[in-house]
Protein backbone atom coordinates (compact mmCIF):
# COMPACT_ATOMS: atom_id res chain seq x y z
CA UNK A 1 40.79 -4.77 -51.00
CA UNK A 2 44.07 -6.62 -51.15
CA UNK A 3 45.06 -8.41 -47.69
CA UNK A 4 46.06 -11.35 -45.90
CA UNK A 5 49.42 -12.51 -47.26
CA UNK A 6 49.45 -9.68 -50.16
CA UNK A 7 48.74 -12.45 -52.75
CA UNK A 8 44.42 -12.27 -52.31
CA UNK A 9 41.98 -9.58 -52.93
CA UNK A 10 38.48 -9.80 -51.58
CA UNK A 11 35.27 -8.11 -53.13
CA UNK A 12 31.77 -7.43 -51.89
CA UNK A 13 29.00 -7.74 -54.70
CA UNK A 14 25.08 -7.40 -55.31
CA UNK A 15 24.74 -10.85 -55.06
CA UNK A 16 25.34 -10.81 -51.43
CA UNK A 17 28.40 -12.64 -51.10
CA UNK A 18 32.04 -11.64 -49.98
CA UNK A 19 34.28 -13.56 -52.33
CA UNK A 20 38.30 -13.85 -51.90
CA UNK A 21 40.31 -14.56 -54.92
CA UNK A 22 43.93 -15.75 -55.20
CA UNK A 23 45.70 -13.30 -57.57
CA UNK A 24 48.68 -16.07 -57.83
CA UNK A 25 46.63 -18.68 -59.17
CA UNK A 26 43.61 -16.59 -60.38
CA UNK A 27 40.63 -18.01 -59.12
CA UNK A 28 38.38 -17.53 -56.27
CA UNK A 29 39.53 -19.15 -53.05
CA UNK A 30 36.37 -18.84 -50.60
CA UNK A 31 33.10 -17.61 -50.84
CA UNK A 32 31.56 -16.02 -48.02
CA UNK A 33 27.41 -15.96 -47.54
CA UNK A 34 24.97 -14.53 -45.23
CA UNK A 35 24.33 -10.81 -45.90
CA UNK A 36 20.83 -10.60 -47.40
CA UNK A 37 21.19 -7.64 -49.80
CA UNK A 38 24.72 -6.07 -51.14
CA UNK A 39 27.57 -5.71 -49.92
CA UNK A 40 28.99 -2.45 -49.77
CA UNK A 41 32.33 -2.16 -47.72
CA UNK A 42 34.49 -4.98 -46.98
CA UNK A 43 38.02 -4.64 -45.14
CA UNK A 44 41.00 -7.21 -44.58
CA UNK A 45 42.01 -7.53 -40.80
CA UNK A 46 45.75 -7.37 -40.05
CA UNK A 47 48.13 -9.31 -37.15
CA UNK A 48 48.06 -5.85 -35.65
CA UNK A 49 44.27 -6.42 -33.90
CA UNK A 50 43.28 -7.86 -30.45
CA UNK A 51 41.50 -10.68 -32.25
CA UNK A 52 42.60 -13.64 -31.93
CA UNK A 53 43.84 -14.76 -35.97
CA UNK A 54 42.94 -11.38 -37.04
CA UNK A 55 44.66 -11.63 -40.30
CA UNK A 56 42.80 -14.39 -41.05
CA UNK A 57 39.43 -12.07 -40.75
CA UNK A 58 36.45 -9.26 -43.06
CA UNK A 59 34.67 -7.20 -42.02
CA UNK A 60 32.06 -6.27 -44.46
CA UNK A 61 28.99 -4.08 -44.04
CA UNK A 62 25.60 -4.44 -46.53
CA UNK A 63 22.45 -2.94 -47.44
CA UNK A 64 20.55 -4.60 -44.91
CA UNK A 65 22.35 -2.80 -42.13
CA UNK A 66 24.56 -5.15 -40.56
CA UNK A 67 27.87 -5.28 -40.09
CA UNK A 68 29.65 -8.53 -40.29
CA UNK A 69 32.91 -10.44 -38.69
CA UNK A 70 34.14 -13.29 -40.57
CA UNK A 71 36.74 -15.92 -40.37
CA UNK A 72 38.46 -16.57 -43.61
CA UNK A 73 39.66 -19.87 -43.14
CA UNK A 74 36.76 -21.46 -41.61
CA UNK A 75 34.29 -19.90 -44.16
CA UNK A 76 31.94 -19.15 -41.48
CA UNK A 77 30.59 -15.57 -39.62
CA UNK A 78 32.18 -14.57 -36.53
CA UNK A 79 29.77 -11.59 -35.51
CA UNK A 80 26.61 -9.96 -36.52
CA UNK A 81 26.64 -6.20 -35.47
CA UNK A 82 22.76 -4.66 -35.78
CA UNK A 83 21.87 -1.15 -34.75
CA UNK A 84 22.01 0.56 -38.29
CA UNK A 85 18.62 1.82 -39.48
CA UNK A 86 19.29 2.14 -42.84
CA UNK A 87 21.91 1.01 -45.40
CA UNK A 88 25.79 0.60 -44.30
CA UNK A 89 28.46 2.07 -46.61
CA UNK A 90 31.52 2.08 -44.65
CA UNK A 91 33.26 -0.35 -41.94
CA UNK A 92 36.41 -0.10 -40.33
CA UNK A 93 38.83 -1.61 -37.37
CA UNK A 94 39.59 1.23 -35.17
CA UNK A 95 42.64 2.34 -33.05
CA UNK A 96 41.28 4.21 -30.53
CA UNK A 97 41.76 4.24 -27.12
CA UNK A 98 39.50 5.06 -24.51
CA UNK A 99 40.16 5.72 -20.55
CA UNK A 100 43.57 4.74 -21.15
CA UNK A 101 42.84 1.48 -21.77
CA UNK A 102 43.71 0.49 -25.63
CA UNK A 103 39.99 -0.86 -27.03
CA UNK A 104 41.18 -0.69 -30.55
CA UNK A 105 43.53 -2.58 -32.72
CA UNK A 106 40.57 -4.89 -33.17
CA UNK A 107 38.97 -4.87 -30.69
CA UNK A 108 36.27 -2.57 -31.28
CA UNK A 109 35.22 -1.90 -35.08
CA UNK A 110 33.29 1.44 -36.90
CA UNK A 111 31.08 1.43 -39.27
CA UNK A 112 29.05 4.31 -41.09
CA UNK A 113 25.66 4.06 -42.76
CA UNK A 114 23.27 5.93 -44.69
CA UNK A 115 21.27 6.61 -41.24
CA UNK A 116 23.78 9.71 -40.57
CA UNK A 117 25.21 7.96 -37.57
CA UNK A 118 28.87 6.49 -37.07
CA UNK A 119 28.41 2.95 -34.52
CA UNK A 120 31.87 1.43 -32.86
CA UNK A 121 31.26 -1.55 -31.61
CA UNK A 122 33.26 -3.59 -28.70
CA UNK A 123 34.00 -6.86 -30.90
CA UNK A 124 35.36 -8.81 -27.67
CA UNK A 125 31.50 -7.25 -25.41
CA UNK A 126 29.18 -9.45 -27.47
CA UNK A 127 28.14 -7.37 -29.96
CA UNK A 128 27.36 -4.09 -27.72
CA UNK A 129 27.38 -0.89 -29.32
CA UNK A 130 29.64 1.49 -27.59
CA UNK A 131 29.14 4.54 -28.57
CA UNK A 132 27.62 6.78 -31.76
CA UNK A 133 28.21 9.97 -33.63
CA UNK A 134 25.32 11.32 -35.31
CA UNK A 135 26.12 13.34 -38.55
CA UNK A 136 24.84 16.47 -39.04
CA UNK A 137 21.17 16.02 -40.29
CA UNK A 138 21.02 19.18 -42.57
CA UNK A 139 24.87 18.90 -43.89
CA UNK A 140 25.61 15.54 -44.00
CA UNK A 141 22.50 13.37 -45.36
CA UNK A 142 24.44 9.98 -44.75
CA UNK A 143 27.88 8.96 -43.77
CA UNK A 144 29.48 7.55 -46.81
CA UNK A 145 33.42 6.78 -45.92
CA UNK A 146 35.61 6.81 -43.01
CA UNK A 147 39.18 6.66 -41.97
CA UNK A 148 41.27 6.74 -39.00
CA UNK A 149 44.21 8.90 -39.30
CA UNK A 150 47.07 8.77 -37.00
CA UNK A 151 49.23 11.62 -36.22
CA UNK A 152 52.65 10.96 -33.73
CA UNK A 153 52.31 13.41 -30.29
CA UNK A 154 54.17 16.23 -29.61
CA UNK A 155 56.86 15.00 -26.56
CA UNK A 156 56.23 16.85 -23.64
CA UNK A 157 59.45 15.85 -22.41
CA UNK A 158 63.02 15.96 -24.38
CA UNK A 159 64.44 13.00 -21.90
CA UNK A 160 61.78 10.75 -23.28
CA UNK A 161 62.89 10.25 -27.31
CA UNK A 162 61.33 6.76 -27.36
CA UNK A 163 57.82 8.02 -26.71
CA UNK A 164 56.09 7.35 -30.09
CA UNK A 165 52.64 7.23 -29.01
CA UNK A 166 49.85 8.11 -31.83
CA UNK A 167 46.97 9.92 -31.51
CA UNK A 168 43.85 9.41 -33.88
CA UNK A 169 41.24 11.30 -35.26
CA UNK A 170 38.50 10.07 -37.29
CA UNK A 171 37.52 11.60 -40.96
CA UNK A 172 34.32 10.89 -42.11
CA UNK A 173 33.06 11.56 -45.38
CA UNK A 174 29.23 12.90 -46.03
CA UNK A 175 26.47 12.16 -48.68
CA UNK A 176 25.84 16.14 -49.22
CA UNK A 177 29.86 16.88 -49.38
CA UNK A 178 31.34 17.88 -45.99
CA UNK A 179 34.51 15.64 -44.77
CA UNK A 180 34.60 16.01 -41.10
CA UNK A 181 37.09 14.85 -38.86
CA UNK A 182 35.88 13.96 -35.26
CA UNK A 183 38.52 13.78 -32.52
């Protein structure tokens, strides 16, 4: 995944670490550590998020069914997300928003494991688990990849041109074949 100031790419490995390399110098710059088993998904933050030095921030999810928040600079873990009963595959900062008030951006993250559910979780609520999808049992067999997609709103109104609000759906992708998207 290449992110931060387009000049690093980070990787997740089997030897449970999250290592970010500097493409202009070619070597690794930090090494992250504390996911017991591999690491399966990792994903750059950007200055868009709610949290506070986002850009400086992974979010990684392993085989030991956590998903992780981590500070780049410091070295250290932010967050430790638990609720996955099986291995996670997919993690992701989501845009949603929910009761009008904007909870993504951030602020709440996604992840997807091979348990068949989808888990956000409220990043800024200490740790809690807002809400989960559960996959299909018989059609989906484990939720593999995910991806927000954002698609501009119709205006409702011709005097309003500046109204460029988004709505999002999510896609998931499934162990057995069906992509889904969840709205």
């Amino acid at each position: 995944m290449i992110g931060g100031n387009g000049y690093a790419v980070c990787s997740g490995s089997f030897d449970t670490t999250i290592r970010v390399w500097d493409i202009a110098a070619t070597k690794q710059s930090v090494i992250l550590t504390g996911h017991q088993y591999a690491v399966n998904t990792v994903k750059y933050g950007s200055n868009e998020s709610g949290i506070s030095g986002n850009a400086n921030t992974i979010l990684s999810g392993s085989n030991d069914c956590s998903v992780r928040l981590w500070d780049i600079r410091s070295g250290q873990q932010i967050q430790v997300f638990k609720g996955h009963t099986n291995e996670v595959n997919t993690a992701e900062y989501s845009p949603f928003v929910v009761n009008n008030n904007k909870v993504g951006g951030g602020n709440v993250i996604c992840s997807g494991s091979w348990d068949n559910t989808i888990r956000f979780w409220g990043v800024r609520s200490n740790k809690k688990e807002l809400y989960v999808i559960e996959g299909d049992d018989k059609e989906d067999g484990g939720i593999l990849c995910l991806k927000f997609l954002g698609f501009k709103k119709k205006e409702k109104n011709n005097e309003n041109k500046k109204n460029s609000d988004y709505s999002f759906n999510l896609c998931y992708g499934s162990a057995k074949g069906p992509i889904r998207v969840w709205e």
